[in-house]
PDB file of N, CA and C in Angstrom:
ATOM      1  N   UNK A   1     133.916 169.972 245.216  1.00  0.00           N
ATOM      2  CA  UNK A   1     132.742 169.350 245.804  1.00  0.00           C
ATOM      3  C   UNK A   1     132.656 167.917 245.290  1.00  0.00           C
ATOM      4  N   UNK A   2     132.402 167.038 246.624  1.00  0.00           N
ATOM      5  CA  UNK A   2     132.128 165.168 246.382  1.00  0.00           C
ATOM      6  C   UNK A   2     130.550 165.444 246.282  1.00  0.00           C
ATOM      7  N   UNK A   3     129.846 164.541 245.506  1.00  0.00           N
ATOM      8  CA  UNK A   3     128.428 164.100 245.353  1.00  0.00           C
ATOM      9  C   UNK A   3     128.263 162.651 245.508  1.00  0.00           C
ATOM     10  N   UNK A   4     127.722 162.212 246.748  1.00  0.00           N
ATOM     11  CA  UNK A   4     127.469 160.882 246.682  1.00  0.00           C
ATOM     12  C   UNK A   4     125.960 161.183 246.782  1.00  0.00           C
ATOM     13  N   UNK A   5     125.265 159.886 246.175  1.00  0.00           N
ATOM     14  CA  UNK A   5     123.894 159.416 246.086  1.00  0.00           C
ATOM     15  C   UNK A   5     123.068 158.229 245.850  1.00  0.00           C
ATOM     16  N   UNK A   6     122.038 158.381 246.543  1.00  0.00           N
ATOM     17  CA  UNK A   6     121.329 156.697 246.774  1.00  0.00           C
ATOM     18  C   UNK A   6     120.478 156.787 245.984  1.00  0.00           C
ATOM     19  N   UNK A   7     120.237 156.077 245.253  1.00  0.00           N
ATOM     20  CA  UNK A   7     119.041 156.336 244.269  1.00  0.00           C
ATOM     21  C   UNK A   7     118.775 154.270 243.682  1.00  0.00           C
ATOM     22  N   UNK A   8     117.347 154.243 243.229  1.00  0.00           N
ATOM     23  CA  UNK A   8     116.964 153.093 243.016  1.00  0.00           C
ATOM     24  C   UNK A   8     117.671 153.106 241.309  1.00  0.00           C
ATOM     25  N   UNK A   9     118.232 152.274 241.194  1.00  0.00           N
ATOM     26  CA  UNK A   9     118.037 152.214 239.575  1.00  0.00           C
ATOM     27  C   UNK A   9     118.044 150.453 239.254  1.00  0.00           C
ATOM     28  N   UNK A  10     117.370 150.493 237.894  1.00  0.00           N
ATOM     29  CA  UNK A  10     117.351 148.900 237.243  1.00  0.00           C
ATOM     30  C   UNK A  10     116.896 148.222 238.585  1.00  0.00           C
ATOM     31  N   UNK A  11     115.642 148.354 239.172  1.00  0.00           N
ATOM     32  CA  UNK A  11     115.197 147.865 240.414  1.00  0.00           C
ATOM     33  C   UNK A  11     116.266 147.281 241.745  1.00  0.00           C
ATOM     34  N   UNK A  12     117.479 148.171 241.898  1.00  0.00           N
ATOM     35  CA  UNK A  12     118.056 147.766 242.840  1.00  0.00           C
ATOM     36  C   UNK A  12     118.783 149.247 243.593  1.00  0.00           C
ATOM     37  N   UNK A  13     119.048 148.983 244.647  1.00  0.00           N
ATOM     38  CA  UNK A  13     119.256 150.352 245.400  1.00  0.00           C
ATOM     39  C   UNK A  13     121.231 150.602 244.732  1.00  0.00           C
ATOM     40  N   UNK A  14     121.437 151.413 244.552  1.00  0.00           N
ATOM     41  CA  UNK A  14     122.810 151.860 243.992  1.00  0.00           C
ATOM     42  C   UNK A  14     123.274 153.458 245.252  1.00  0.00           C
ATOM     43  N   UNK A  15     125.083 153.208 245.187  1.00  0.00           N
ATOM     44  CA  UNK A  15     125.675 154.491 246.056  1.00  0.00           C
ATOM     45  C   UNK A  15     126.504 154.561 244.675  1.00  0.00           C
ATOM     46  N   UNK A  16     126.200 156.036 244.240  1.00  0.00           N
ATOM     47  CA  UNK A  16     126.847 156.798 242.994  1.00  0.00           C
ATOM     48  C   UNK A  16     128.130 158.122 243.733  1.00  0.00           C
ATOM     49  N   UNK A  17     129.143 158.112 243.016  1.00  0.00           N
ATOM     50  CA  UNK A  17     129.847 158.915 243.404  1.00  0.00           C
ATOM     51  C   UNK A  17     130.355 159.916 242.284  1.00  0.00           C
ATOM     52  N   UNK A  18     129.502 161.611 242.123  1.00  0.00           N
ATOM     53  CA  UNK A  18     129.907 162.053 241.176  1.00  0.00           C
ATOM     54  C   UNK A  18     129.262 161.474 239.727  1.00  0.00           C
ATOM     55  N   UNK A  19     128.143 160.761 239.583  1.00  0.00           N
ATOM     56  CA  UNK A  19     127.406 160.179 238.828  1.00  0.00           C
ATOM     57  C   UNK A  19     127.921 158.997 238.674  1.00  0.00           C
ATOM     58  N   UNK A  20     129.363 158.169 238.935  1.00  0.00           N
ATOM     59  CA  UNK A  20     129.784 156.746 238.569  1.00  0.00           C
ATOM     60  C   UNK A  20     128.999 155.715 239.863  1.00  0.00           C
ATOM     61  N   UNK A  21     128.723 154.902 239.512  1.00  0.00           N
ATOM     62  CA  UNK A  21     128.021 153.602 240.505  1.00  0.00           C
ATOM     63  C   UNK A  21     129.414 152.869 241.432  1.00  0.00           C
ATOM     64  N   UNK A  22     129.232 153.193 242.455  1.00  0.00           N
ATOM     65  CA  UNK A  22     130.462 152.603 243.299  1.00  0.00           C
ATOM     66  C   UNK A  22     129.928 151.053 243.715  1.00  0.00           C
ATOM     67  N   UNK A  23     128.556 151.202 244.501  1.00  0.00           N
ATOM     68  CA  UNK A  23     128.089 149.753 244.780  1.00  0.00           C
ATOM     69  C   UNK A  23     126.723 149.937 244.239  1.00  0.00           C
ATOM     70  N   UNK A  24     126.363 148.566 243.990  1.00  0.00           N
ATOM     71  CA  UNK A  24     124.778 148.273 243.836  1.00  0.00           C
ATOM     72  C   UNK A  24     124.274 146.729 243.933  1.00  0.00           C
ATOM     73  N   UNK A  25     122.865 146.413 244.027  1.00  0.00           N
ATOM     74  CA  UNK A  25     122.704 145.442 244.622  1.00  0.00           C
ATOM     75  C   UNK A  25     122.386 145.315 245.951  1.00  0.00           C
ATOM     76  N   UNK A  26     122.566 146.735 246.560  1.00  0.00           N
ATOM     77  CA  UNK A  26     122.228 146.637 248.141  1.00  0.00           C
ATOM     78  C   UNK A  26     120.933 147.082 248.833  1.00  0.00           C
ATOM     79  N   UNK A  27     120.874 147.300 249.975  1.00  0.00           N
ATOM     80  CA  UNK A  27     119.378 147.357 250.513  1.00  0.00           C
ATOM     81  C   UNK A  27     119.095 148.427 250.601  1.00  0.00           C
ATOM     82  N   UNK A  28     118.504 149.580 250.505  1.00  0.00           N
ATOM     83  CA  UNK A  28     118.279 150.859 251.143  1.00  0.00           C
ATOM     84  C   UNK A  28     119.069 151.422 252.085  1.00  0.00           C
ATOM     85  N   UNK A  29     118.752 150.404 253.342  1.00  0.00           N
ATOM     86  CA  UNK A  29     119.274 150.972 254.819  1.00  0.00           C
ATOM     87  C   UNK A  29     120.555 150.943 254.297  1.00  0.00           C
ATOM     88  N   UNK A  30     121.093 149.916 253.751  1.00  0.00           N
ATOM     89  CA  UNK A  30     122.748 149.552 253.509  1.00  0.00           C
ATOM     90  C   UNK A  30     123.239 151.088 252.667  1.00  0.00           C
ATOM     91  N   UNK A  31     122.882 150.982 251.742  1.00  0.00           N
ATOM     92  CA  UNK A  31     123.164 151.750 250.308  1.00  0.00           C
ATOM     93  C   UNK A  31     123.677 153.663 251.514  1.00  0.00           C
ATOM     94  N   UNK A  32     122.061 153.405 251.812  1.00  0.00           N
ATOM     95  CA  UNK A  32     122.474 155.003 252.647  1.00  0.00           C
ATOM     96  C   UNK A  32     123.688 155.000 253.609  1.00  0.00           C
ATOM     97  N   UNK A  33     123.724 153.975 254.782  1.00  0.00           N
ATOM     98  CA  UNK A  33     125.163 154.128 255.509  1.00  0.00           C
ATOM     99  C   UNK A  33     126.197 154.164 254.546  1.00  0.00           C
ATOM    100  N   UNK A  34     126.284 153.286 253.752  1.00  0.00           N
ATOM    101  CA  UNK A  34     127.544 153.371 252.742  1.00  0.00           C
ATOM    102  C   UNK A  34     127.934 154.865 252.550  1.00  0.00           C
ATOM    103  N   UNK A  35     126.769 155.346 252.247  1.00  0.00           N
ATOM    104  CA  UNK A  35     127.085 156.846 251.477  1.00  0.00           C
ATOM    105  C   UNK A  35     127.140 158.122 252.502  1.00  0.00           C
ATOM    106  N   UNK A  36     126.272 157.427 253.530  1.00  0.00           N
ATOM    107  CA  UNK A  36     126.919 158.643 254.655  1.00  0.00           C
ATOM    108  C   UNK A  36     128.323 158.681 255.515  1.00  0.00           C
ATOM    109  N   UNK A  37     128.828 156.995 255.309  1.00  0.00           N
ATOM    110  CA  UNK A  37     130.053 157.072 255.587  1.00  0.00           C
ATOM    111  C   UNK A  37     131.041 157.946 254.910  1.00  0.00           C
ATOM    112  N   UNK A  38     130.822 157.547 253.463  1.00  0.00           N
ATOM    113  CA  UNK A  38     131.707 157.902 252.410  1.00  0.00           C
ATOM    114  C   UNK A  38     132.087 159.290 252.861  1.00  0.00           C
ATOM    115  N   UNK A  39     130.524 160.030 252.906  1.00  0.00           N
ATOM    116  CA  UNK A  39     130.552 161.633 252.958  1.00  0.00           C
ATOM    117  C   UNK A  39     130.946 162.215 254.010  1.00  0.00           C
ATOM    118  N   UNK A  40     131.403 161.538 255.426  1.00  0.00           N
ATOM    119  CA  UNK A  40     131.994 161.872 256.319  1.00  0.00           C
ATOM    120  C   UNK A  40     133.525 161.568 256.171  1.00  0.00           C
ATOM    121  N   UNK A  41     133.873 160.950 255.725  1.00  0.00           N
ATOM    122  CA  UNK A  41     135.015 160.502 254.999  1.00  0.00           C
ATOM    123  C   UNK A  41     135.494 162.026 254.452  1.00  0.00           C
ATOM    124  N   UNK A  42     134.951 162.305 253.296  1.00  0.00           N
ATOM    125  CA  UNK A  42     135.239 163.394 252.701  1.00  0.00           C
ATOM    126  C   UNK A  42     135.187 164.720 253.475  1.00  0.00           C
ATOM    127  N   UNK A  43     134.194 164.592 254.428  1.00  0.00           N
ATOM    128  CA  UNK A  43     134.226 166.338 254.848  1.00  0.00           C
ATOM    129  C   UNK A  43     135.633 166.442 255.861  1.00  0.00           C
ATOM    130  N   UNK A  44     135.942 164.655 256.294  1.00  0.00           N
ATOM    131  CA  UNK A  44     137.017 164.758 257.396  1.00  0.00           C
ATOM    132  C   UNK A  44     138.741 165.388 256.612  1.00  0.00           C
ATOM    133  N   UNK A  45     138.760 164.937 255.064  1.00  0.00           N
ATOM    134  CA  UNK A  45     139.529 165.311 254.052  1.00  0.00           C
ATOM    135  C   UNK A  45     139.458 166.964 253.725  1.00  0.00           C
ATOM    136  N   UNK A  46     138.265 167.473 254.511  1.00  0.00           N
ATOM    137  CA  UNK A  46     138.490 169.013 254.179  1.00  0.00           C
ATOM    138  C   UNK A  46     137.392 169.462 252.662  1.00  0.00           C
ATOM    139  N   UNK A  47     136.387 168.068 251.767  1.00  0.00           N
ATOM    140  CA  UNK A  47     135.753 168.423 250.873  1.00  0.00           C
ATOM    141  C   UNK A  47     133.995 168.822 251.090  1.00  0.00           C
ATOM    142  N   UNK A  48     134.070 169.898 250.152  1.00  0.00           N
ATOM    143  CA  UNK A  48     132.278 169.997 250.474  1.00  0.00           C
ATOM    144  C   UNK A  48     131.734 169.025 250.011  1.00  0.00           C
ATOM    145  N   UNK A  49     130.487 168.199 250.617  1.00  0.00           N
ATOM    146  CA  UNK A  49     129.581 167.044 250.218  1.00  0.00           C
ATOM    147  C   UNK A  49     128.170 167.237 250.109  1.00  0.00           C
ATOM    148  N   UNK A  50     128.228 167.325 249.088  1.00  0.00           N
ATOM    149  CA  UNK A  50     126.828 166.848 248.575  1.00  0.00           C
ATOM    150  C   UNK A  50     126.194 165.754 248.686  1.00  0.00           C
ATOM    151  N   UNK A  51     124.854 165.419 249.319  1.00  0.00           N
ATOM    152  CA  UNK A  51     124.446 163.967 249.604  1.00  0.00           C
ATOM    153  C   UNK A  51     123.150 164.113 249.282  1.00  0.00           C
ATOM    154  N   UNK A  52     122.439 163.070 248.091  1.00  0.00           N
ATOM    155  CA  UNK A  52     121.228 163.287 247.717  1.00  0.00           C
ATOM    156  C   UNK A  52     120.750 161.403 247.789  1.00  0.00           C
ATOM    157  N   UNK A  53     119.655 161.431 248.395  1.00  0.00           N
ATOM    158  CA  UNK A  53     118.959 160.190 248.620  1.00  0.00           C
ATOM    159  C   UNK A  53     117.499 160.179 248.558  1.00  0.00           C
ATOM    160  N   UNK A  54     117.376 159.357 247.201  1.00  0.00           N
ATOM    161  CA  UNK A  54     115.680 159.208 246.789  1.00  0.00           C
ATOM    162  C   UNK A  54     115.351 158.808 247.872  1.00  0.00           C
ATOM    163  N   UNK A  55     113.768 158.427 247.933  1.00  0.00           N
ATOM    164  CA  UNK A  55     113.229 158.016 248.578  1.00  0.00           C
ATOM    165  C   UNK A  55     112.311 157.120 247.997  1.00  0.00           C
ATOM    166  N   UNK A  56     111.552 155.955 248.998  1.00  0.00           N
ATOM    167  CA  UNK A  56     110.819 154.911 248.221  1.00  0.00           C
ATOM    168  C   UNK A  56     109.845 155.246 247.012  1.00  0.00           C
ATOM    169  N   UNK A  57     109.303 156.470 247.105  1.00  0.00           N
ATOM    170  CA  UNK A  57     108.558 157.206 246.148  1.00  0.00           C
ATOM    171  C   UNK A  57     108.904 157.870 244.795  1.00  0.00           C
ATOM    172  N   UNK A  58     110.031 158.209 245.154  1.00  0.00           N
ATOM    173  CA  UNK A  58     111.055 158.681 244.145  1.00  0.00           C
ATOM    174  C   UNK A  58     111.437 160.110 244.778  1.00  0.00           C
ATOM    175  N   UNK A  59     110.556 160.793 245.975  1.00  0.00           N
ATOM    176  CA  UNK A  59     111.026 162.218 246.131  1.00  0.00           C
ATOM    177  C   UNK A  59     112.483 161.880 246.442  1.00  0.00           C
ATOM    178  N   UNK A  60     113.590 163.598 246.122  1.00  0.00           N
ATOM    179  CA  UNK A  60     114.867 163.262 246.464  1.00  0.00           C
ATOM    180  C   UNK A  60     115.137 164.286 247.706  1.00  0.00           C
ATOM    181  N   UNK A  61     115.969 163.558 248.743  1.00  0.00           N
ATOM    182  CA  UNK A  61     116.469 164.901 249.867  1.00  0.00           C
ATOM    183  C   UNK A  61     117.850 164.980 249.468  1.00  0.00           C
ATOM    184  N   UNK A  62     118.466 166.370 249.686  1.00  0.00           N
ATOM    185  CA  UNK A  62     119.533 166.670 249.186  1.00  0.00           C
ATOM    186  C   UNK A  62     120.140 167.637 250.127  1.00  0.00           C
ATOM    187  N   UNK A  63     121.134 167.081 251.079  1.00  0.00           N
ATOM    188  CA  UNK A  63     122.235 167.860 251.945  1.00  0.00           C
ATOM    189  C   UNK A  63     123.607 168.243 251.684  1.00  0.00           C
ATOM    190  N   UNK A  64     123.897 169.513 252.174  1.00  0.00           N
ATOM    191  CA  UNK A  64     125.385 170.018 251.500  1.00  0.00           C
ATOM    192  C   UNK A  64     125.956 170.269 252.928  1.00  0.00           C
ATOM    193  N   UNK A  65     127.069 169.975 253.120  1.00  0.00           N
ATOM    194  CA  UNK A  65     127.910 169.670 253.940  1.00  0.00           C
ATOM    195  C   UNK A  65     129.391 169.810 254.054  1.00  0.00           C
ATOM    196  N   UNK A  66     130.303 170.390 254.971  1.00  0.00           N
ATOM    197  CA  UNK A  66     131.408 169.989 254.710  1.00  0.00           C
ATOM    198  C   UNK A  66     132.694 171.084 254.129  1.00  0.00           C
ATOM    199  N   UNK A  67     133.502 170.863 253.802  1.00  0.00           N
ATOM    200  CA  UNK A  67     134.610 172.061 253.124  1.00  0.00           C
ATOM    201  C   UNK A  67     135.223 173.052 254.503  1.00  0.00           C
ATOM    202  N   UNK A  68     135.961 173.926 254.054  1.00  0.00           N
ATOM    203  CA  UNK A  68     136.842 174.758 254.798  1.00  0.00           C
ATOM    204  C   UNK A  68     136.502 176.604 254.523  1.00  0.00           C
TER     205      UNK A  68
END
């Protein structure tokens, strides 16, 4: 299983992969396509994906996706 996730940290939007920071510095809208690309990426590789994305509040949504 891949885990990508959007989450705010150090006041800037970050896409984490597996807990490491791949990008940051980006906008929300940005940060999330990044990471839903990624995770289509992966399910097309045959991996289950995990995709968790705070929200402006801090609640988190969290979708599992993907694998054989």
């Amino acid at each position: 299983m891949v885990q990508y996730a959007v989450a705010l940290k150090n006041g800037e939007w970050s896409v984490f992969q597996d807990g490491e920071v791949l990008a940051h510095d980006l906008t929300r809208s940005a940060a999330i396509q990044m990471a839903k690309e990624l995770a289509f990426e992966a399910e097309e590789r045959g991996d289950t994906v995990e995709l968790l994305i705070q929200g402006y509040y801090g609640e988190l949504t969290r979708k599992v996706s993907g694998g054989d």
